[in-house]
N, C-alpha and C. Protein backbone atom coordinates (compact mmCIF):
# COMPACT_ATOMS: atom_id res chain seq x y z
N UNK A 1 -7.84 -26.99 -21.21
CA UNK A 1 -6.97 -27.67 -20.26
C UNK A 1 -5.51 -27.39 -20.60
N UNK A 2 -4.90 -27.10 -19.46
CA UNK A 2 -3.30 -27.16 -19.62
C UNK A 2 -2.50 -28.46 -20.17
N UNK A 3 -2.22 -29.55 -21.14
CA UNK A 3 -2.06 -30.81 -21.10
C UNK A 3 -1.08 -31.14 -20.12
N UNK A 4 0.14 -30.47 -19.71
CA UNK A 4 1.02 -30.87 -18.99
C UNK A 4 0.46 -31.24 -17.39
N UNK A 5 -0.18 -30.73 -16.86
CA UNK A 5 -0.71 -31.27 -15.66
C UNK A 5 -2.20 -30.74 -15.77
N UNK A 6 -2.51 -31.25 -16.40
CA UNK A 6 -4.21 -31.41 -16.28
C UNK A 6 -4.87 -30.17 -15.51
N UNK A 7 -4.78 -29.30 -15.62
CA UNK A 7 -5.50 -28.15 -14.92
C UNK A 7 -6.50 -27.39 -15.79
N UNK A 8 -7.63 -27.15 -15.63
CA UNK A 8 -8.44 -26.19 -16.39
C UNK A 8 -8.05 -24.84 -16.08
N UNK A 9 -8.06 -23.99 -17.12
CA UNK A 9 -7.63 -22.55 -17.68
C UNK A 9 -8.71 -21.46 -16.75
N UNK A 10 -9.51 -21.96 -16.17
CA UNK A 10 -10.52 -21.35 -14.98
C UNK A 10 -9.72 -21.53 -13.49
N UNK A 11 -9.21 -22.89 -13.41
CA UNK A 11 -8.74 -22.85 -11.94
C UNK A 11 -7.43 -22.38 -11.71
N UNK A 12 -6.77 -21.88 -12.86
CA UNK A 12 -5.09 -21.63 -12.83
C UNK A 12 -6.06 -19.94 -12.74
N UNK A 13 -7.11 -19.10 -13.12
CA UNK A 13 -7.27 -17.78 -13.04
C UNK A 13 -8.03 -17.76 -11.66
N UNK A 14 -8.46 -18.68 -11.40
CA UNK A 14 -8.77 -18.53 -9.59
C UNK A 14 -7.73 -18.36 -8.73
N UNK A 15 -7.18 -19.70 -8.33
CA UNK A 15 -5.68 -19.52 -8.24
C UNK A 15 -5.12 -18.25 -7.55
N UNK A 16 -4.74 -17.52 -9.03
CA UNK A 16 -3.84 -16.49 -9.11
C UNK A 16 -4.83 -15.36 -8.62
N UNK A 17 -6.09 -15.35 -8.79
CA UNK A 17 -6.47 -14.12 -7.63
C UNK A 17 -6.80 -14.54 -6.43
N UNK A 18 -7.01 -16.06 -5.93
CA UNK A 18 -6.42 -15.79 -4.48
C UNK A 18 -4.96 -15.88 -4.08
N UNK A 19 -4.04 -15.92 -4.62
CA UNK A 19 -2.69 -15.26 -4.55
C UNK A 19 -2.63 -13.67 -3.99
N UNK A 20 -3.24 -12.99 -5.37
CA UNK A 20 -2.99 -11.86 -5.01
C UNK A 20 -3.81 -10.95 -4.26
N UNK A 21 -5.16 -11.89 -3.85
CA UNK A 21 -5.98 -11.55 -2.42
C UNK A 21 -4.89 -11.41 -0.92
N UNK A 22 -4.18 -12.86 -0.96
CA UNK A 22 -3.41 -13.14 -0.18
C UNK A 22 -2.47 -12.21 0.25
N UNK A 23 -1.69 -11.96 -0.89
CA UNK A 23 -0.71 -10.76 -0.86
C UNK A 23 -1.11 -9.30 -0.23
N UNK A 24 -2.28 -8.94 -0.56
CA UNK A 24 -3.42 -7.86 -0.37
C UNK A 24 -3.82 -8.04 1.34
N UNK A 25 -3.96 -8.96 1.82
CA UNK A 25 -4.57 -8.66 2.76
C UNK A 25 -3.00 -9.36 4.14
N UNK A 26 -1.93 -9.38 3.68
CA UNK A 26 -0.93 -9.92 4.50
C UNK A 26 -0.22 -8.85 5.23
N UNK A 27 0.46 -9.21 6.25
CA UNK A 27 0.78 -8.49 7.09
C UNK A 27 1.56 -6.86 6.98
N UNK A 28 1.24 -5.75 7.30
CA UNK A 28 2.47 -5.00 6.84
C UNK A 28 3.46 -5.30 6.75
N UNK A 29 4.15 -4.81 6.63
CA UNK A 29 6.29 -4.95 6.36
C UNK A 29 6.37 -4.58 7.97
N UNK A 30 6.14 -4.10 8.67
CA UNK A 30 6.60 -3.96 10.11
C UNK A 30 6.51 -5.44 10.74
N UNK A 31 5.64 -6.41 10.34
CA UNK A 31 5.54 -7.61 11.04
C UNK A 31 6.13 -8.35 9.96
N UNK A 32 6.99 -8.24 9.08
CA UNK A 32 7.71 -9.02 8.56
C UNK A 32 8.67 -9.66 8.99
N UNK A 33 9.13 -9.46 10.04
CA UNK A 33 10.69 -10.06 10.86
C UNK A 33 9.84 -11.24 11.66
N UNK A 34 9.02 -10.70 11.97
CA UNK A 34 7.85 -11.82 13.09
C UNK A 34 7.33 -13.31 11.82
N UNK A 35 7.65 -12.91 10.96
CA UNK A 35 6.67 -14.32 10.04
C UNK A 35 8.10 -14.55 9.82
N UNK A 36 8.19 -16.15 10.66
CA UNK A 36 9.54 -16.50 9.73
C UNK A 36 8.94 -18.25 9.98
N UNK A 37 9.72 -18.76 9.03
CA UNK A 37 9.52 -20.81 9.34
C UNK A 37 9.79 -21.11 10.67
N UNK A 38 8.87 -22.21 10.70
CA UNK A 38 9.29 -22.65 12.16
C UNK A 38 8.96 -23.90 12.08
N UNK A 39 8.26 -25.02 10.56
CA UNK A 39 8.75 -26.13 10.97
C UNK A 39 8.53 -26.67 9.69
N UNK A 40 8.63 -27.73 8.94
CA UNK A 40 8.63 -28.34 7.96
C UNK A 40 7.83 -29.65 8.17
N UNK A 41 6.89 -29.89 7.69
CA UNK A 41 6.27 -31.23 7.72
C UNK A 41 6.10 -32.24 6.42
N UNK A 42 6.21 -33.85 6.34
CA UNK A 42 5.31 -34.33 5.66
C UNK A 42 4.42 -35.27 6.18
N UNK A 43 3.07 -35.63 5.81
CA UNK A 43 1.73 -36.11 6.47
C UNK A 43 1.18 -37.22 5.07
N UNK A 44 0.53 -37.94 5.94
CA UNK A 44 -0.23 -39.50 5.01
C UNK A 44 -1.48 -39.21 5.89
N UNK A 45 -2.26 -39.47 5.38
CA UNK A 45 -3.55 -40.20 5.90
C UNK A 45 -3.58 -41.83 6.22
N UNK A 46 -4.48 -41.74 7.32
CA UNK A 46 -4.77 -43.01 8.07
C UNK A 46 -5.52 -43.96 8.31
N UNK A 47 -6.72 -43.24 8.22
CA UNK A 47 -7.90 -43.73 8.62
C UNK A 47 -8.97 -43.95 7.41
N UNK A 48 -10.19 -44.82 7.82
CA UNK A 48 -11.19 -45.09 7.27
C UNK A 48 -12.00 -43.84 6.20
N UNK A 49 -13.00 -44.35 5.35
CA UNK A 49 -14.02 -43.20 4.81
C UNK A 49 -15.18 -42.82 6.00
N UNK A 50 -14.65 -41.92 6.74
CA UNK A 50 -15.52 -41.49 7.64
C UNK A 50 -15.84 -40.05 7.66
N UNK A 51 -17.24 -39.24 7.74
CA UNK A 51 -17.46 -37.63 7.25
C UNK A 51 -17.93 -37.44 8.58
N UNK A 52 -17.55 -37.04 9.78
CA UNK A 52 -17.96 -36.81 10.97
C UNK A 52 -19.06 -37.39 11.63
N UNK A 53 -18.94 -39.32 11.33
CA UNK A 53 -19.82 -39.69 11.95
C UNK A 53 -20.34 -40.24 10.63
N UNK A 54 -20.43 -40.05 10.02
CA UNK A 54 -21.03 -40.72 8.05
C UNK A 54 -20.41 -41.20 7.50
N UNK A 55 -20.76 -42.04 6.67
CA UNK A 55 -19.41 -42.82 5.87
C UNK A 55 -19.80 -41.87 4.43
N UNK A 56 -18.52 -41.40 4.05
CA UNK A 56 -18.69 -41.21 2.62
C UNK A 56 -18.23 -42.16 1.30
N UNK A 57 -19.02 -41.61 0.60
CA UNK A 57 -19.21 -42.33 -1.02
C UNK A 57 -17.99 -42.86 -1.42
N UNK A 58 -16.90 -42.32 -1.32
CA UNK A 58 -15.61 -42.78 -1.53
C UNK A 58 -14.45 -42.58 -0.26
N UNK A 59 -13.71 -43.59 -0.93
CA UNK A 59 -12.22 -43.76 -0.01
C UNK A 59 -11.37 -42.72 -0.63
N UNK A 60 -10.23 -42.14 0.13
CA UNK A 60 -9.76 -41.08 -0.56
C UNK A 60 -7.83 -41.72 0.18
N UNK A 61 -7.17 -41.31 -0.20
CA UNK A 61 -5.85 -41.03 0.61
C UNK A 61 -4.94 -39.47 -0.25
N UNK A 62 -4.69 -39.13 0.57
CA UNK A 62 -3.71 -37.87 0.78
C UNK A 62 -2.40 -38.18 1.35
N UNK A 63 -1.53 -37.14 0.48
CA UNK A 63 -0.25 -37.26 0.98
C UNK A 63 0.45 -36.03 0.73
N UNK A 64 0.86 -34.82 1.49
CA UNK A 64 1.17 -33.82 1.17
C UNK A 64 2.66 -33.41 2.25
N UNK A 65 2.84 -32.19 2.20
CA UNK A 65 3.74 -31.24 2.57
C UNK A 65 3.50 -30.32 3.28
N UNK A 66 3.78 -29.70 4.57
CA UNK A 66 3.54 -28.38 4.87
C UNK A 66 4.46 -28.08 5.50
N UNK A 67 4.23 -26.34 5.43
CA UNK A 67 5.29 -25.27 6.07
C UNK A 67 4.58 -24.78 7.02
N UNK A 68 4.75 -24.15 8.43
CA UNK A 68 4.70 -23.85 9.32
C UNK A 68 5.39 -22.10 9.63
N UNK A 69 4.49 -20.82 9.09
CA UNK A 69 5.31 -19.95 9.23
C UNK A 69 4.93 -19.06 11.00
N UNK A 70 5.40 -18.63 11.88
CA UNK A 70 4.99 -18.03 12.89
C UNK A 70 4.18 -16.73 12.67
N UNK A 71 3.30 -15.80 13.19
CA UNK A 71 2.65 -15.23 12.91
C UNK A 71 3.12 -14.48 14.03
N UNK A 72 2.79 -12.97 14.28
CA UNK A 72 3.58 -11.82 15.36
C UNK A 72 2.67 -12.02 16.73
N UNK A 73 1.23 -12.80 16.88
CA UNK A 73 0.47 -12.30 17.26
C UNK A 73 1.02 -13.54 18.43
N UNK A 74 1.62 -13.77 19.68
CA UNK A 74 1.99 -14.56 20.69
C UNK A 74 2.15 -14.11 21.79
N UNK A 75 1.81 -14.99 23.25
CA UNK A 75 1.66 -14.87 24.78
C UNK A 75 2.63 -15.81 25.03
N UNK A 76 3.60 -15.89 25.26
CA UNK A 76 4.39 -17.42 26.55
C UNK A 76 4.83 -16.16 27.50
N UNK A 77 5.25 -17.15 28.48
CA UNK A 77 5.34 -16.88 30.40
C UNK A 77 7.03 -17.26 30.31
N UNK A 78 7.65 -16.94 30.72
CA UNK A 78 8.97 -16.87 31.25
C UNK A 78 9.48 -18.38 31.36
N UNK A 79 8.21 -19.25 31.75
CA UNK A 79 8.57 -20.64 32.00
C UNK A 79 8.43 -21.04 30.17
N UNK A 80 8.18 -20.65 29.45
CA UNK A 80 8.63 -21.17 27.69
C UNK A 80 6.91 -21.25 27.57
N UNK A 81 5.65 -21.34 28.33
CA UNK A 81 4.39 -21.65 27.66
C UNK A 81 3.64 -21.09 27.52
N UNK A 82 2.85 -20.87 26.01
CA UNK A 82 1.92 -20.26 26.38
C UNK A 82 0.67 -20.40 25.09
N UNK A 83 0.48 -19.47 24.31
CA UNK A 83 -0.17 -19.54 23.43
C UNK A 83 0.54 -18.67 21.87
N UNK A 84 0.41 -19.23 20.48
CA UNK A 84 1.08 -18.49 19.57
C UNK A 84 -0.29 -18.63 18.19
N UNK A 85 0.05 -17.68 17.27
CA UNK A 85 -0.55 -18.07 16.28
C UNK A 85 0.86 -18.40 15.03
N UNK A 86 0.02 -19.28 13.82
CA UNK A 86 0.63 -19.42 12.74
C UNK A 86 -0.28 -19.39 11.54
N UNK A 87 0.81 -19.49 10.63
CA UNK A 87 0.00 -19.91 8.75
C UNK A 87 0.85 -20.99 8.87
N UNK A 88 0.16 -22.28 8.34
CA UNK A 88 -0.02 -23.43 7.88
C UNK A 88 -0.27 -23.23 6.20
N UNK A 89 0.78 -24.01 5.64
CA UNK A 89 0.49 -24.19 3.80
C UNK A 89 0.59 -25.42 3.87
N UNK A 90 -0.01 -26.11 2.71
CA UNK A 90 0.65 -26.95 2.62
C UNK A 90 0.30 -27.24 0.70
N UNK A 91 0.55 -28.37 0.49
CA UNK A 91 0.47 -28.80 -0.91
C UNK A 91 0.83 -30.45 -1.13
N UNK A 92 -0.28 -30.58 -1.78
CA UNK A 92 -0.24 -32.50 -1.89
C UNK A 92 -1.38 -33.30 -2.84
N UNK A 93 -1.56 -34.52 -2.67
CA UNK A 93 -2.17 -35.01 -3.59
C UNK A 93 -3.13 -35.46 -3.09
N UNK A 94 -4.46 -35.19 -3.58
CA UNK A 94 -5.73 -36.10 -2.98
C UNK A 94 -6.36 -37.21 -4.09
N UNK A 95 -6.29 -38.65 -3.54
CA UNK A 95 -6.56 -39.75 -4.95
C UNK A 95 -7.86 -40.16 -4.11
N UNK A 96 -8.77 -40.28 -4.91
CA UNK A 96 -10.09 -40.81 -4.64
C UNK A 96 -10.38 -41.64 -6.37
N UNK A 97 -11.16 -43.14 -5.82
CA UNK A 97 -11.85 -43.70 -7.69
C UNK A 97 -10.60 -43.74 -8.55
N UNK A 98 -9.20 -43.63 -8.42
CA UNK A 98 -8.66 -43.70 -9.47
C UNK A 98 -7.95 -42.44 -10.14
N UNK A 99 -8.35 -41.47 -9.57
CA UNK A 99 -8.66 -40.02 -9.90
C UNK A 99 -7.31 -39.20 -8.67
N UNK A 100 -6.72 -38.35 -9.40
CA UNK A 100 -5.78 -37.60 -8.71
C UNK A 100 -5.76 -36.23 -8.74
N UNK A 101 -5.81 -35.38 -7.34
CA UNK A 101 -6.16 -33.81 -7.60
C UNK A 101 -5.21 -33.30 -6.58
N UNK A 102 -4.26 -32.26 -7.36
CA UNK A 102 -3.34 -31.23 -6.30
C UNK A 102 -4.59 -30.60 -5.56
N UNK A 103 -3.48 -30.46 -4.12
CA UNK A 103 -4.86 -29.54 -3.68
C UNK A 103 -3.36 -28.66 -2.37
N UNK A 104 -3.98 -27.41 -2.57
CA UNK A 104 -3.24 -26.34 -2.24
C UNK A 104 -3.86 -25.75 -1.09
N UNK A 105 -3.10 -25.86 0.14
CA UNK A 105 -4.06 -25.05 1.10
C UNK A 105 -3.42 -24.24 2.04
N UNK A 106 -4.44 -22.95 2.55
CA UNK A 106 -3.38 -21.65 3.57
C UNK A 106 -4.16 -21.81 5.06
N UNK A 107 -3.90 -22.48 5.96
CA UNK A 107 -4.80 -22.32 7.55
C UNK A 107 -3.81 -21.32 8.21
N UNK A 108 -4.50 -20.06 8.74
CA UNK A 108 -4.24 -19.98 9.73
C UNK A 108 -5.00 -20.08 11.43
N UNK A 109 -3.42 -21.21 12.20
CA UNK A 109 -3.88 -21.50 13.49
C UNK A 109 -3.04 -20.64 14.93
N UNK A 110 -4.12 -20.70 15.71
CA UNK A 110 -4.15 -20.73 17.33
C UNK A 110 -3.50 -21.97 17.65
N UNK A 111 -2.13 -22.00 18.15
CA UNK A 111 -1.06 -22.98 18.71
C UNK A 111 -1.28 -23.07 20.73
N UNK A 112 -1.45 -23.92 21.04
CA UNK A 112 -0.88 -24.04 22.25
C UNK A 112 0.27 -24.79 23.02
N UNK A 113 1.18 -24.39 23.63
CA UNK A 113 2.60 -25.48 24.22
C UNK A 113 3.84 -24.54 24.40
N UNK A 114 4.64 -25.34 24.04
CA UNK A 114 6.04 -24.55 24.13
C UNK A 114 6.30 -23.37 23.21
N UNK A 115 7.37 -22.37 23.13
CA UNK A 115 7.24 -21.37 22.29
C UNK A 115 8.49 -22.02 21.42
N UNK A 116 9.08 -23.28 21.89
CA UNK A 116 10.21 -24.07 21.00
C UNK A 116 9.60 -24.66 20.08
N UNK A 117 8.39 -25.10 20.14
CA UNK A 117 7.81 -25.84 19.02
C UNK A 117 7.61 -27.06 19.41
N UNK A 118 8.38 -27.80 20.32
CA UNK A 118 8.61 -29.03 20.58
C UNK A 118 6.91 -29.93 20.81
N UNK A 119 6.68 -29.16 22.02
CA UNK A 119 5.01 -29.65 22.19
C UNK A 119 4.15 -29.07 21.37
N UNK A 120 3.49 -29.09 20.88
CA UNK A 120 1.91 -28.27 20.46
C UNK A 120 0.78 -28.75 20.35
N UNK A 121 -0.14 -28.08 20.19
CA UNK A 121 -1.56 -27.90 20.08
C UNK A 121 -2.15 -27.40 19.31
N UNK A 122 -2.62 -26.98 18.26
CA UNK A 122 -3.22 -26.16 16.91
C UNK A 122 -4.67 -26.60 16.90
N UNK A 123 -5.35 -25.42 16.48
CA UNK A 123 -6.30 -25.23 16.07
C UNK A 123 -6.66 -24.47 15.13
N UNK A 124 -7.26 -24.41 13.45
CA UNK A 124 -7.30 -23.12 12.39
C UNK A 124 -8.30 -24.01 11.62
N UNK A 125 -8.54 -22.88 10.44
CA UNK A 125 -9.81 -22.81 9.97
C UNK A 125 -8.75 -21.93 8.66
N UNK A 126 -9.24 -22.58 7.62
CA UNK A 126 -9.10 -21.77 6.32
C UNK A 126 -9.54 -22.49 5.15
N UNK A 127 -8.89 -22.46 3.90
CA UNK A 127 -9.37 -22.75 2.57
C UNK A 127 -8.18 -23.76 1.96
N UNK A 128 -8.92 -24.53 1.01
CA UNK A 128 -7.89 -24.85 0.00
C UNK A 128 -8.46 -25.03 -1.75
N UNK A 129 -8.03 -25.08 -2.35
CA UNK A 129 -7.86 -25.28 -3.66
C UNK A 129 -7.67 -26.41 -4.37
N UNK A 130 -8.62 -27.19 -4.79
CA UNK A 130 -8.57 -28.25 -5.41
C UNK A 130 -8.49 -28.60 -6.89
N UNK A 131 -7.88 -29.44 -7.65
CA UNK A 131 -7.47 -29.11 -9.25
C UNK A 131 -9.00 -30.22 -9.69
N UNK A 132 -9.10 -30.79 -8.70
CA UNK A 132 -10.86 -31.78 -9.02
C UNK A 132 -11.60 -31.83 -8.20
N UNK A 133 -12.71 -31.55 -8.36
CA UNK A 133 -14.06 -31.79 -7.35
C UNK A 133 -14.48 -33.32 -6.85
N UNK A 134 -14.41 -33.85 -8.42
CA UNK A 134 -15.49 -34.83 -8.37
C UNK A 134 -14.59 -36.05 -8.22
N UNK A 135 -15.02 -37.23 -7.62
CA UNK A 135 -14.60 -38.44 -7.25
C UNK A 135 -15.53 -39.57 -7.61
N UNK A 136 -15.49 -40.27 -8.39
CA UNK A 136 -17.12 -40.88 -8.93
C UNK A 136 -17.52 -40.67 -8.63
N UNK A 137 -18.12 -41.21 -7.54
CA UNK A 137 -19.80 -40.98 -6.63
C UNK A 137 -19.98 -39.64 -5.91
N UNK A 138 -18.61 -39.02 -5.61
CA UNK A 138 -18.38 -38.34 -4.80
C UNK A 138 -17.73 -36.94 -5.02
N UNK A 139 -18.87 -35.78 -4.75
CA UNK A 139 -18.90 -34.19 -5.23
C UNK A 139 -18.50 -32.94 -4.55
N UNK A 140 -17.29 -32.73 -4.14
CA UNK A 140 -16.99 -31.56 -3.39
C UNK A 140 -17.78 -30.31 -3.49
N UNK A 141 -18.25 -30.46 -4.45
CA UNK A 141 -19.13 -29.07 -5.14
C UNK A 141 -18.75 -28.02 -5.89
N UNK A 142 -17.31 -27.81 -5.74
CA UNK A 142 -16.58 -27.03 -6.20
C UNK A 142 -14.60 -26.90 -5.92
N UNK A 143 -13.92 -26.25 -6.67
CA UNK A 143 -12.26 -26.25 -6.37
C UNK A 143 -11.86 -25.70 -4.99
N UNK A 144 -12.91 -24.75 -5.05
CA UNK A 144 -12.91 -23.95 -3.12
C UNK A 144 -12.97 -24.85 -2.34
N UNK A 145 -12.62 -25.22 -1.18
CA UNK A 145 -12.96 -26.11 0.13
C UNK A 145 -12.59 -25.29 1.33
N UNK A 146 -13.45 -25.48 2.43
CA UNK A 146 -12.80 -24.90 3.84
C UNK A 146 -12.66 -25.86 4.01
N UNK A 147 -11.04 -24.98 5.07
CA UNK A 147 -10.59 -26.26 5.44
C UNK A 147 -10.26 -26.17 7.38
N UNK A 148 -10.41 -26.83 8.01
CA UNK A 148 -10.71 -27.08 9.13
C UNK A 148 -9.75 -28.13 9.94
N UNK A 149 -8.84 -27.86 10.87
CA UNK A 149 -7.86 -28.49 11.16
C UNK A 149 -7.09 -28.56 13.23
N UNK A 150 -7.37 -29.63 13.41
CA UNK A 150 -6.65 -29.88 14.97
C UNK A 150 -5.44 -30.91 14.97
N UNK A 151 -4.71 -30.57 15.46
CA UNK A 151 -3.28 -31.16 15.39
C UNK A 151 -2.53 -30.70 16.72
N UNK A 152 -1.51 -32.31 17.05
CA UNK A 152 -0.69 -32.35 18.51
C UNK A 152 0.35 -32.71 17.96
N UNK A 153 1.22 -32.22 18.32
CA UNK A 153 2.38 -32.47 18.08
C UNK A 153 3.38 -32.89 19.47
N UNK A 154 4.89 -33.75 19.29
CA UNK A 154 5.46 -33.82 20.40
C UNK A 154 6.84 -34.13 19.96
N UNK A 155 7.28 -34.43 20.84
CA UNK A 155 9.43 -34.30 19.87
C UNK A 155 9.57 -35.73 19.81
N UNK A 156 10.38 -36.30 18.72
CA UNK A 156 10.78 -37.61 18.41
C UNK A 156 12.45 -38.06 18.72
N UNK A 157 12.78 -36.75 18.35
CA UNK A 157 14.44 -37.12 17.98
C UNK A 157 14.85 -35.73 18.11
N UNK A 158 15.51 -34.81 18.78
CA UNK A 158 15.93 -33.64 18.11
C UNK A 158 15.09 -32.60 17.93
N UNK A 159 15.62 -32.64 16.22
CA UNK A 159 14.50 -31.22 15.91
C UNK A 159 13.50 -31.92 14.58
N UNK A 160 13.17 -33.47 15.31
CA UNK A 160 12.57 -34.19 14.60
C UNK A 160 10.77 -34.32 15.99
N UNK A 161 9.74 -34.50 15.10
CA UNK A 161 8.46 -34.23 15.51
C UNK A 161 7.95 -35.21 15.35
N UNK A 162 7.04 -35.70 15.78
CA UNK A 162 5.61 -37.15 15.41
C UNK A 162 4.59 -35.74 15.79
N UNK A 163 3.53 -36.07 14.93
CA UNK A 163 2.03 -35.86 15.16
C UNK A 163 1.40 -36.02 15.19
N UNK A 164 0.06 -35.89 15.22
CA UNK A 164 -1.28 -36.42 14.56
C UNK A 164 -2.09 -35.26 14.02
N UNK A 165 -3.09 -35.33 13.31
CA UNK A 165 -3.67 -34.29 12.18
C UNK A 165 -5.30 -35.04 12.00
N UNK A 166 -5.98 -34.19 12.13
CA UNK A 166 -7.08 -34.32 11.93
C UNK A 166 -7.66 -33.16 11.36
N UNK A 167 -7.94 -33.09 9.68
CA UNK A 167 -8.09 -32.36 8.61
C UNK A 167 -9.41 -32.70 8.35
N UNK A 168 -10.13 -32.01 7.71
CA UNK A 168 -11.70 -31.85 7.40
C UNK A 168 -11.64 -30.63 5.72
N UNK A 169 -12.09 -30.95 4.74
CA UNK A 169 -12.57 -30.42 3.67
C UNK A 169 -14.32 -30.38 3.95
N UNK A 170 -14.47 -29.03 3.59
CA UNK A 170 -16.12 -29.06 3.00
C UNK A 170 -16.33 -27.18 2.33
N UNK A 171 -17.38 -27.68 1.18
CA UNK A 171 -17.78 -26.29 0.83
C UNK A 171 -19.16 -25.54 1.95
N UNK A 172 -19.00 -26.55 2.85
CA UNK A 172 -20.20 -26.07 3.87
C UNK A 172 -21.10 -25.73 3.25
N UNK A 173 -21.73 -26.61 2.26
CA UNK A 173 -22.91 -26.12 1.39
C UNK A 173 -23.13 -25.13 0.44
N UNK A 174 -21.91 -24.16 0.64
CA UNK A 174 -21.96 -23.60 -0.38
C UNK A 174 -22.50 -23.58 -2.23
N UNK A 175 -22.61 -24.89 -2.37
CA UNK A 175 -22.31 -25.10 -3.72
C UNK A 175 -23.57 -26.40 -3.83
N UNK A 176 -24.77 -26.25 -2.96
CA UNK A 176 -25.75 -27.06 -2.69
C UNK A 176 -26.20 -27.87 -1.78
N UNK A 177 -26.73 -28.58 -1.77
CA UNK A 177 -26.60 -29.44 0.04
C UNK A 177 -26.35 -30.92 -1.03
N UNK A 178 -26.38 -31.68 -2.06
CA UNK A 178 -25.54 -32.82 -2.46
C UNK A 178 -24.50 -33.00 -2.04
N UNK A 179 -23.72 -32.11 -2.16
CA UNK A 179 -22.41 -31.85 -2.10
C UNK A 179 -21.60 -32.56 -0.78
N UNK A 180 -20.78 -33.08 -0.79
CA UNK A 180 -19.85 -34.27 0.40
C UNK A 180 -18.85 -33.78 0.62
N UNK A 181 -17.92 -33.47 2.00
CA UNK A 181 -16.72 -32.98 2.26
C UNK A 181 -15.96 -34.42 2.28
N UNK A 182 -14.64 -34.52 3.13
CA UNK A 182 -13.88 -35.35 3.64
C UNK A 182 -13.07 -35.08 4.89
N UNK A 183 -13.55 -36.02 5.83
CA UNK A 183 -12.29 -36.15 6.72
C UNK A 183 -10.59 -37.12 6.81
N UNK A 184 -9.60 -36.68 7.30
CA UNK A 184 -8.70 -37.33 7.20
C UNK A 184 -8.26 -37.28 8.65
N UNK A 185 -8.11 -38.63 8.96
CA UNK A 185 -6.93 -38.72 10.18
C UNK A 185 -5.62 -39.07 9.55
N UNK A 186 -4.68 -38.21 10.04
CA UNK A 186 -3.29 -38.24 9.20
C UNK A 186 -1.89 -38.24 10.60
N UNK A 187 -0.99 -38.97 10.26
CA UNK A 187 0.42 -39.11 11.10
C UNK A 187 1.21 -37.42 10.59
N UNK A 188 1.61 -37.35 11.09
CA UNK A 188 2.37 -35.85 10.83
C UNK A 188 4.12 -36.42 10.96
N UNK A 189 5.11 -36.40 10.12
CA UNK A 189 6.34 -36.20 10.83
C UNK A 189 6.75 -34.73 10.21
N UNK A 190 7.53 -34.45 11.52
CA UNK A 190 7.79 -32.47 11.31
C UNK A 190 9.47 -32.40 11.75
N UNK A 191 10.11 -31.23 11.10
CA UNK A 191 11.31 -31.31 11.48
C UNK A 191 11.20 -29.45 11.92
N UNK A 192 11.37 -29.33 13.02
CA UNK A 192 11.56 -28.04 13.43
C UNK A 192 12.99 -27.31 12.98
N UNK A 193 13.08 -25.68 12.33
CA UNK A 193 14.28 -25.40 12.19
C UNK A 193 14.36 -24.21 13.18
């Protein structure tokens, strides 16, 4: 174990090769002008221990961060609407039992709304990285998680956002059928730049 933040010497070498998977499989340098920020978020969770209809073993709350980068691949119409993609990061804390685990994650989503950002619609599917599996009762199966994500967004103030977030962890069995994901209903506030 690392003592300074509790990490095992296995998940800091996972980690770093999906880093440099990441790096490996990212866009050429020609679509580099096209990936730029486009919004800044922070998010809480809301809701009950609920697993799509199941109650799970434990209560959990999350509280994280995300960045919002644009992706090259976009349709809008002259009138500002249409359809865009993005990468979604984010990074935050998941407490379940007493128990506290960074958890690091990359979605990329299918956006629908304005090409300002103001309205949206998201939909993505990716992974995250967890520094703990286990929650007393309750077994992710492993540091891997897919991660699975729908989110609306709408303007508050400016280049200030309200949302809502509806996030899903699971190893989709990967790692046995014991094994328990988590859902989160979460408030989003976002500041568009």
């Amino acid at each position: 174990m690392l003592p300074a933040i509790g990490f095992p010497h296995h998940f800091i070498s996972f980690g770093l090769l999906l880093i440099i998977i990441c790096f490996l499989l990212a866009p050429n340098l020609s679509y580099s002008e096209n990936l730029r920020l486009q919004s800044l978020s922070m998010r809480v969770r809301l809701s009950e221990k609920t697993l799509l209809g199941e109650d799970a073993p434990e209560d959990f709350e999350e509280y994280d961060v995300s960045a919002n980068f644009g992706l090259p691949w976009k349709s809008y119409s002259t009138s500002g609407w249409g359809m865009g993609t993005r990468l979604m990061g984010s990074t935050g804390i998941l407490r379940g039992s007493g128990k506290n685990a960074l958890v690091v994650s990359l979605i990329p989503e299918l956006t629908l709304g304005s090409e300002d950002g103001r309205f949206t619609l998201d939909l993505g599917a990716g992974g995250a990285l967890f520094s703990r599996h286990r929650f007393g009762t309750q077994d992710f199966g492993g540091p891997f998680q897919f991660a699975l994500t729908l989110g609306v967004g709408v303007p508050l103030y400016k280049n200030l956002g309200l949302g809502y977030r509806f996030l899903h962890y699971s190893d989709a069995g990967v790692n046995g059928s014991d094994t328990t994901g988590a859902d989160f209903h979460m408030i989003e506030f976002s500041h568009r730049l």
